[in-house]
PDB file of N, CA and C in Angstrom:
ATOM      1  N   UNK A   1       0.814  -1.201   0.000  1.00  0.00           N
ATOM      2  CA  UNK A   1       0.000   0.000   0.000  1.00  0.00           C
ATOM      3  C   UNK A   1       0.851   1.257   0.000  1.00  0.00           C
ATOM      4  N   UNK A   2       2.076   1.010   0.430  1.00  0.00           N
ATOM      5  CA  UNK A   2       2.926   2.376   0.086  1.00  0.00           C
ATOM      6  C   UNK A   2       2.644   2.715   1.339  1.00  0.00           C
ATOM      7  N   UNK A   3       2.787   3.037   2.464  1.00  0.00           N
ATOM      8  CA  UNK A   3       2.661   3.511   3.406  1.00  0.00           C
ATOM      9  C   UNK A   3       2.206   5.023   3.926  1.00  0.00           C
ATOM     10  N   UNK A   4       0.224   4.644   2.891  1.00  0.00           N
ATOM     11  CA  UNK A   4      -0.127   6.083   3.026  1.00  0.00           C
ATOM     12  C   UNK A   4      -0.001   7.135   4.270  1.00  0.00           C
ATOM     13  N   UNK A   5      -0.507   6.374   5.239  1.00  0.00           N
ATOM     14  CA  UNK A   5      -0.450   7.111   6.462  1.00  0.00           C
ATOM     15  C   UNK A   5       0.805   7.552   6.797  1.00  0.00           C
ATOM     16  N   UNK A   6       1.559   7.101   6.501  1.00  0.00           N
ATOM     17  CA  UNK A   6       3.071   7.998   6.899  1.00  0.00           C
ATOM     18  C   UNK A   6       3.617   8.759   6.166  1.00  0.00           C
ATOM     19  N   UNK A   7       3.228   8.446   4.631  1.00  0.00           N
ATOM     20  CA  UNK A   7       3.730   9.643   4.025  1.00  0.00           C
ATOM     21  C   UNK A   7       3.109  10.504   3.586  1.00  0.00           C
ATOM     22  N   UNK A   8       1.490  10.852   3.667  1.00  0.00           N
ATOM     23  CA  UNK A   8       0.392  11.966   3.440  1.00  0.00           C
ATOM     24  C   UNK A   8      -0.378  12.279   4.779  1.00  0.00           C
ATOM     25  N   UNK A   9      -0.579  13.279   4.758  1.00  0.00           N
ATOM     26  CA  UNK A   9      -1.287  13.495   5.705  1.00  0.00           C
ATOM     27  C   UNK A   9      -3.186  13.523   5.142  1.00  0.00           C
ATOM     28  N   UNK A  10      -4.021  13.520   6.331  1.00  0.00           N
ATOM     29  CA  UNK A  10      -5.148  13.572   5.665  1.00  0.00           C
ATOM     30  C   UNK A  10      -5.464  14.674   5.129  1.00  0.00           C
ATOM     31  N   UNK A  11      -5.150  15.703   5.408  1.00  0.00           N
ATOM     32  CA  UNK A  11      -5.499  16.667   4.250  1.00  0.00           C
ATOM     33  C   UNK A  11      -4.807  17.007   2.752  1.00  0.00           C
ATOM     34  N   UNK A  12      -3.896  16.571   2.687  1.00  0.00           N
ATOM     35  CA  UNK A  12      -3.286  15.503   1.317  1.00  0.00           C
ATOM     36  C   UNK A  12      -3.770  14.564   0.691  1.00  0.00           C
ATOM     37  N   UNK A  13      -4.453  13.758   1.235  1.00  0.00           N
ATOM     38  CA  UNK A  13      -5.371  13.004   0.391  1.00  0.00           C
ATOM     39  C   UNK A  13      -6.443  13.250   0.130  1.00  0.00           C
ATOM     40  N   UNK A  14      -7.103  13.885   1.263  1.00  0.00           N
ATOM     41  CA  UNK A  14      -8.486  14.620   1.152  1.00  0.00           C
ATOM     42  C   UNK A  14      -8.549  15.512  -0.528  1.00  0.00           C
ATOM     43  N   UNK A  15      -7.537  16.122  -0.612  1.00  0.00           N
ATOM     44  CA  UNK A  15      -7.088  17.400  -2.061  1.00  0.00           C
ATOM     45  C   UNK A  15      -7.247  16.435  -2.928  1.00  0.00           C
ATOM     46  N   UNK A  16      -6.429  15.711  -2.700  1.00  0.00           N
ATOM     47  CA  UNK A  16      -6.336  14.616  -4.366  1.00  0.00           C
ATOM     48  C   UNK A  16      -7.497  14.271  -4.363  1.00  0.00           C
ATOM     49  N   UNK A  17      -8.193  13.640  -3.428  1.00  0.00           N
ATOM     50  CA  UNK A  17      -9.633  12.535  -4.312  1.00  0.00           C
ATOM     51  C   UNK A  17     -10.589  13.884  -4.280  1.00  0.00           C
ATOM     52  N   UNK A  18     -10.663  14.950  -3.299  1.00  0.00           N
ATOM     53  CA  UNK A  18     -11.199  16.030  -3.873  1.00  0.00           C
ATOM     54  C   UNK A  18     -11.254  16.483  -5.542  1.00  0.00           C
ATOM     55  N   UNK A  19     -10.029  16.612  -5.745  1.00  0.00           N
ATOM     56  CA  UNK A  19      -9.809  17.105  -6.990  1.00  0.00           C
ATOM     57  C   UNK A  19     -10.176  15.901  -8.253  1.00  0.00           C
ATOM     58  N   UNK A  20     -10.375  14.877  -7.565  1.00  0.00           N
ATOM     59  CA  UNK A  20     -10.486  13.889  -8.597  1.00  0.00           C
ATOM     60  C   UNK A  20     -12.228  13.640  -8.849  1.00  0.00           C
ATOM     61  N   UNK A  21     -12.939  14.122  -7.593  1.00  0.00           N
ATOM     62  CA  UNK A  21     -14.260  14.129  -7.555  1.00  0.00           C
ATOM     63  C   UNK A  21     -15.006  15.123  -8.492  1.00  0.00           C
ATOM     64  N   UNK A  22     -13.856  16.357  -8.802  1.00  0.00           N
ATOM     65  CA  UNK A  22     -14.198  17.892  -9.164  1.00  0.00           C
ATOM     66  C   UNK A  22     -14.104  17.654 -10.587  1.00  0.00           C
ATOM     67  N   UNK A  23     -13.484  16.628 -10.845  1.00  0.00           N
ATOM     68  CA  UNK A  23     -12.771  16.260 -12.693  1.00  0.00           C
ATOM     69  C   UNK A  23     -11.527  17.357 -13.014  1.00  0.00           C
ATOM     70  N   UNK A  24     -10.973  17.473 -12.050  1.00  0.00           N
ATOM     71  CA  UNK A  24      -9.699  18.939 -11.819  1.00  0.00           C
ATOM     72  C   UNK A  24      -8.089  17.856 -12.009  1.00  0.00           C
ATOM     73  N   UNK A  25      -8.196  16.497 -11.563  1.00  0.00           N
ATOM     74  CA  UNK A  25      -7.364  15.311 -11.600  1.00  0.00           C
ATOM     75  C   UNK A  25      -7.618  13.796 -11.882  1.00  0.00           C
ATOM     76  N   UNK A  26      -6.664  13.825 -13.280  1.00  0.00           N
ATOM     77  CA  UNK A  26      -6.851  12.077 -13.554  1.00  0.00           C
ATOM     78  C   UNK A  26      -6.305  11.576 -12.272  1.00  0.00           C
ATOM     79  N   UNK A  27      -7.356   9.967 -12.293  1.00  0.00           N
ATOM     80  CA  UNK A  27      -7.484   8.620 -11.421  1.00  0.00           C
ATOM     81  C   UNK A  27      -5.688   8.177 -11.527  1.00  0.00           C
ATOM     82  N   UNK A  28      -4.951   7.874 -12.871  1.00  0.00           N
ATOM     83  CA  UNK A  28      -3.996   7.978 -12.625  1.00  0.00           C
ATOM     84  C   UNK A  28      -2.705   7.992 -12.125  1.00  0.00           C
ATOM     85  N   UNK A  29      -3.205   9.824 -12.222  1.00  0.00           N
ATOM     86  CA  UNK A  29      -2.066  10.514 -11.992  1.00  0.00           C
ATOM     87  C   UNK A  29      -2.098  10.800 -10.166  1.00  0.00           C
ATOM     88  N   UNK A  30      -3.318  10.982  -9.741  1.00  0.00           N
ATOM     89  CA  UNK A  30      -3.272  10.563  -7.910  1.00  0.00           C
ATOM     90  C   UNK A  30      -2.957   9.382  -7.804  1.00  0.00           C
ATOM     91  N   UNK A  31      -2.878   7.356  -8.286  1.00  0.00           N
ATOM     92  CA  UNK A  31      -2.455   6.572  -8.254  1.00  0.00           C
ATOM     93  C   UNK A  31      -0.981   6.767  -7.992  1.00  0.00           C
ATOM     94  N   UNK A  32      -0.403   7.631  -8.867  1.00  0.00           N
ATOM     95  CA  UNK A  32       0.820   7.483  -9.122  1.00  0.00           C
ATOM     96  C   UNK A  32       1.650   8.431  -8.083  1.00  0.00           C
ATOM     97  N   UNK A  33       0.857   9.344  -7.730  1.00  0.00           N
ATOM     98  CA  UNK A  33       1.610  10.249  -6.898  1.00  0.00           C
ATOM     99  C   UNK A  33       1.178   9.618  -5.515  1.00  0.00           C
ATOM    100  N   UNK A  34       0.153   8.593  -5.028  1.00  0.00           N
ATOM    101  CA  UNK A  34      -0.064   8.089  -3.698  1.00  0.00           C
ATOM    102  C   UNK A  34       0.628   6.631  -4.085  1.00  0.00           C
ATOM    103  N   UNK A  35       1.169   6.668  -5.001  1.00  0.00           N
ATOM    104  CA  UNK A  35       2.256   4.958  -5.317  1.00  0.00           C
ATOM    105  C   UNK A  35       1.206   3.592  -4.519  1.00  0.00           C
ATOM    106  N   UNK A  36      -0.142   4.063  -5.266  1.00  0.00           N
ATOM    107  CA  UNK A  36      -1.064   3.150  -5.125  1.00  0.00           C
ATOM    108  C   UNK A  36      -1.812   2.561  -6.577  1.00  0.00           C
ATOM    109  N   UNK A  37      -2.346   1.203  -6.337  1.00  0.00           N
ATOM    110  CA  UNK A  37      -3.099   0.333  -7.396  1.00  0.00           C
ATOM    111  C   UNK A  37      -4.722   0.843  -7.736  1.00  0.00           C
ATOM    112  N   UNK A  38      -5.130   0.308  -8.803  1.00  0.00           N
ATOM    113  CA  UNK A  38      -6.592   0.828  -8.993  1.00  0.00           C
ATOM    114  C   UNK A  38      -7.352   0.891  -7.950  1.00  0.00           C
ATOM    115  N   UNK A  39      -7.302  -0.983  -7.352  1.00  0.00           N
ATOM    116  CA  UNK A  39      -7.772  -1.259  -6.463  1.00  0.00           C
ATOM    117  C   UNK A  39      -8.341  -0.555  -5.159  1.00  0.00           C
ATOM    118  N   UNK A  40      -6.906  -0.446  -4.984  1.00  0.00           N
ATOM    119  CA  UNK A  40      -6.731   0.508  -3.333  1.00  0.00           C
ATOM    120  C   UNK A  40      -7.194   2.062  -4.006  1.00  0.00           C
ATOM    121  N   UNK A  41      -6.867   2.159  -4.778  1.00  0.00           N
ATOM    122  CA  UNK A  41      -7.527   4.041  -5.341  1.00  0.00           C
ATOM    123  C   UNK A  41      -9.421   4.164  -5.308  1.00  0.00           C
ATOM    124  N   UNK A  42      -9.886   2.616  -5.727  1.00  0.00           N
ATOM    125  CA  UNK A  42     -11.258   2.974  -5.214  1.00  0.00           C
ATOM    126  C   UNK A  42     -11.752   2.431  -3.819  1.00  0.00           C
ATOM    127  N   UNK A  43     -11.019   2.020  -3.218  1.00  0.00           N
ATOM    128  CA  UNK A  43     -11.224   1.466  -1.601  1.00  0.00           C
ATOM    129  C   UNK A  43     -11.281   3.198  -1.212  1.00  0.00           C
ATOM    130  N   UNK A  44     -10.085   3.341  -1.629  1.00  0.00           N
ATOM    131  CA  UNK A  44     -10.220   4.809  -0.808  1.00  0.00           C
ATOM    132  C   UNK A  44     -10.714   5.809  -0.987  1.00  0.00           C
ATOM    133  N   UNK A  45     -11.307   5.917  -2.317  1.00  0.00           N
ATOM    134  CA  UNK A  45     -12.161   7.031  -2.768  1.00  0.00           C
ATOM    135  C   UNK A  45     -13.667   6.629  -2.230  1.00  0.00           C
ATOM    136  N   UNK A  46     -13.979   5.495  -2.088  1.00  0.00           N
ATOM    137  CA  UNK A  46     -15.070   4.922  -1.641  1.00  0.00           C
ATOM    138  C   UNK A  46     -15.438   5.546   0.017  1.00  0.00           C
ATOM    139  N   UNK A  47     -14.621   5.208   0.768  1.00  0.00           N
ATOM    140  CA  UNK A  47     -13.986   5.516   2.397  1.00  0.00           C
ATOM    141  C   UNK A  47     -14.306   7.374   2.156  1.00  0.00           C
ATOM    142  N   UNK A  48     -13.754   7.754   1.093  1.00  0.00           N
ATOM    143  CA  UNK A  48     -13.458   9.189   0.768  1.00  0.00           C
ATOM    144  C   UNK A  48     -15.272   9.471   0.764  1.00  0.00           C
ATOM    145  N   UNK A  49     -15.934   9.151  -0.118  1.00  0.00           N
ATOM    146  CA  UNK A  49     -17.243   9.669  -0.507  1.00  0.00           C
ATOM    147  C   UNK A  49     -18.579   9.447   1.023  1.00  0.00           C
ATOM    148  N   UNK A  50     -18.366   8.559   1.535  1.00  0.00           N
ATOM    149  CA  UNK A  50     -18.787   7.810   2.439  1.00  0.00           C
ATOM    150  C   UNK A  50     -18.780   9.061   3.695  1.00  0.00           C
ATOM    151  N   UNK A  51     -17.539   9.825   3.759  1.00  0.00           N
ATOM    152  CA  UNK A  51     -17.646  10.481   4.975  1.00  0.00           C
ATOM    153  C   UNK A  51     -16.580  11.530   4.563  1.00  0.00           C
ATOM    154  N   UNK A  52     -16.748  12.424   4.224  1.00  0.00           N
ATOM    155  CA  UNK A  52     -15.905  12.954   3.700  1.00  0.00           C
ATOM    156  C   UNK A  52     -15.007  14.249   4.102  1.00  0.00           C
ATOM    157  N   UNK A  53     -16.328  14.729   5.438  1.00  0.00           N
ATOM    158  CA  UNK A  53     -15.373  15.873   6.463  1.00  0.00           C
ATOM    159  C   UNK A  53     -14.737  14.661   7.490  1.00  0.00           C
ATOM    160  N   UNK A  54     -15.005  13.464   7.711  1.00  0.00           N
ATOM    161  CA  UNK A  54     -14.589  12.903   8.167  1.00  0.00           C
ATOM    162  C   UNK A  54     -13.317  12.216   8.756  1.00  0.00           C
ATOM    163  N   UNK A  55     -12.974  12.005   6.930  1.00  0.00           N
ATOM    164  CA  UNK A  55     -11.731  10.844   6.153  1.00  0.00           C
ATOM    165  C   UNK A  55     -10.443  10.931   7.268  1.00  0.00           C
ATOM    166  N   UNK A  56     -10.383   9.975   7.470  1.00  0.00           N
ATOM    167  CA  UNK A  56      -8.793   9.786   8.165  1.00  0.00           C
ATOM    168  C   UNK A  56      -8.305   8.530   7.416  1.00  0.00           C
ATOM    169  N   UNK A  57      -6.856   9.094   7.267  1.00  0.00           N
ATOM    170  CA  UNK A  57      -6.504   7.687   6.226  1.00  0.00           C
ATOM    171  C   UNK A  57      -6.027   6.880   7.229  1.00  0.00           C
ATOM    172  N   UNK A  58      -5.606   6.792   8.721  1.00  0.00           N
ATOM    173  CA  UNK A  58      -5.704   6.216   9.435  1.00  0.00           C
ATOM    174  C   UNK A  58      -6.701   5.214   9.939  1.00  0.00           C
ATOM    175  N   UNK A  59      -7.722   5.490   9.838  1.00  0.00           N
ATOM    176  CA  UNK A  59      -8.834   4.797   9.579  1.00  0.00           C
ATOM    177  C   UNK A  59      -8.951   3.479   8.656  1.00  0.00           C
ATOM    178  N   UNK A  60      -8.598   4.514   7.367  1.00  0.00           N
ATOM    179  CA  UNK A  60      -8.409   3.610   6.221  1.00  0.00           C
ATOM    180  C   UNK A  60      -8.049   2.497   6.404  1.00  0.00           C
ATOM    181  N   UNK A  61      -6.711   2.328   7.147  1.00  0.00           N
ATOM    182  CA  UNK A  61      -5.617   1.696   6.944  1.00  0.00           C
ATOM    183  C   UNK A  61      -6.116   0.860   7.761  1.00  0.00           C
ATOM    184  N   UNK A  62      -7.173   0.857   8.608  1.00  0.00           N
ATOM    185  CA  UNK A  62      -7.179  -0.094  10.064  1.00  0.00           C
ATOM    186  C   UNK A  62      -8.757  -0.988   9.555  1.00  0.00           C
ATOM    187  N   UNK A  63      -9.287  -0.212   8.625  1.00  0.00           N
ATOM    188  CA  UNK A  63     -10.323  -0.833   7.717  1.00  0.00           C
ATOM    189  C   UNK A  63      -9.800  -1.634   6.968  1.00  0.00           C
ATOM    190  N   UNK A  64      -8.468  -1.691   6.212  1.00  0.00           N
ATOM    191  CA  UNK A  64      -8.308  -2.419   5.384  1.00  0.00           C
ATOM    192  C   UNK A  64      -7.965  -3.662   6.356  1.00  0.00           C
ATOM    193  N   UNK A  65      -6.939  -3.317   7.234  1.00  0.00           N
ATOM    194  CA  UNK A  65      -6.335  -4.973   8.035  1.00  0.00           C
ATOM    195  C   UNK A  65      -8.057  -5.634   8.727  1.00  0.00           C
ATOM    196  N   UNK A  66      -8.949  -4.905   8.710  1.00  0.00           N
ATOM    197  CA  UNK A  66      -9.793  -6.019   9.599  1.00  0.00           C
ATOM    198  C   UNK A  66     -10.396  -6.725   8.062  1.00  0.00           C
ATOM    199  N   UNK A  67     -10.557  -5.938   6.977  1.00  0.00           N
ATOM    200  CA  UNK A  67     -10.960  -6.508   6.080  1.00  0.00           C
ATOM    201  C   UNK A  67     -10.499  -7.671   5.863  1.00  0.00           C
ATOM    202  N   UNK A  68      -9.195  -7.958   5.783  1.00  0.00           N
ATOM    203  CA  UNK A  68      -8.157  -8.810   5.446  1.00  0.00           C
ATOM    204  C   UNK A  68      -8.156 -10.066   6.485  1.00  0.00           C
ATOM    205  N   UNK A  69      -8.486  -9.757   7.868  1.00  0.00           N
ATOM    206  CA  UNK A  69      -8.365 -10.228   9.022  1.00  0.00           C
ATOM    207  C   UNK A  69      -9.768 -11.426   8.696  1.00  0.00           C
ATOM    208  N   UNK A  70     -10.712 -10.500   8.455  1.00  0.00           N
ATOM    209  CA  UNK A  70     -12.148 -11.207   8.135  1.00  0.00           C
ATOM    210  C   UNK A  70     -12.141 -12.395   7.303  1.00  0.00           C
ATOM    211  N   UNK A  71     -11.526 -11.576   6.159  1.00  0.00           N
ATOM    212  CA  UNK A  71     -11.150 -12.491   4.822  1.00  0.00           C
ATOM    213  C   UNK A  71     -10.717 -14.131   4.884  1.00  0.00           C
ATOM    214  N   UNK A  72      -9.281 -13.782   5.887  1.00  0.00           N
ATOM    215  CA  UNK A  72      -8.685 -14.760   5.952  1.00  0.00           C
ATOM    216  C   UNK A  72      -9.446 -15.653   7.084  1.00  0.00           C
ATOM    217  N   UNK A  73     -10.206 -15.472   7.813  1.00  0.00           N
ATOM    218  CA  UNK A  73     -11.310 -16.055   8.944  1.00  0.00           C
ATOM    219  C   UNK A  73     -12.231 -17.046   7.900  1.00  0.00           C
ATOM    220  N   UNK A  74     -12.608 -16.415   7.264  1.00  0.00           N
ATOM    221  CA  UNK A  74     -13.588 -17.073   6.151  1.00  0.00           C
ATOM    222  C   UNK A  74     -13.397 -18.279   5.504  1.00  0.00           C
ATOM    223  N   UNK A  75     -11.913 -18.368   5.253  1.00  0.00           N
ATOM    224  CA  UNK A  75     -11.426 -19.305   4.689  1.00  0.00           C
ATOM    225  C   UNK A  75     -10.412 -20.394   5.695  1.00  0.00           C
ATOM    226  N   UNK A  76     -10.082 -19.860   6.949  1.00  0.00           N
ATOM    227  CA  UNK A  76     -10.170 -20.887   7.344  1.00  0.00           C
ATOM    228  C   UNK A  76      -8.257 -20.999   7.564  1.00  0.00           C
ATOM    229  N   UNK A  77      -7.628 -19.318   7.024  1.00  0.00           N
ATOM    230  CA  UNK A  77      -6.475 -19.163   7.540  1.00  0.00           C
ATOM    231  C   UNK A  77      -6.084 -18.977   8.992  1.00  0.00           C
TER     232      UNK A  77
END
């Protein structure tokens, strides 16, 4: 994941998917500057739309491990 939380702050990411909501920035070119996959670009724009004075990418990040946590429960890892 590139280690958003340590290297953006939330109001750094907040701008980008802002600007990407506004049609002001290609999907991309915020991919490339958050050294993230499609994938994770709509996890987090998703997280982003959902709550949006909200957003902590800290959050994010603790959403994704239970996701993962769940995941692997399911199956029996």
């Amino acid at each position: 994941m590139g280690q958003l939380h340590k290297n953006f702050t939330d109001e750094q990411i907040k701008i980008l998917l802002q600007r990407y909501c506004q049609g002001k920035m290609r999907r991309a070119d915020i991919q490339e500057i958050l050294g993230i996959g499609k994938t994770r670009f709509f996890a987090l724009l998703k997280t982003y739309r959902q709550a949006s004075e909200t957003f902590s990418i800290s959050l994010f990040v603790v959403q994704i491990y239970l996701n993962q946590y769940q995941s692997n429960q399911l199956i029996g890892c």
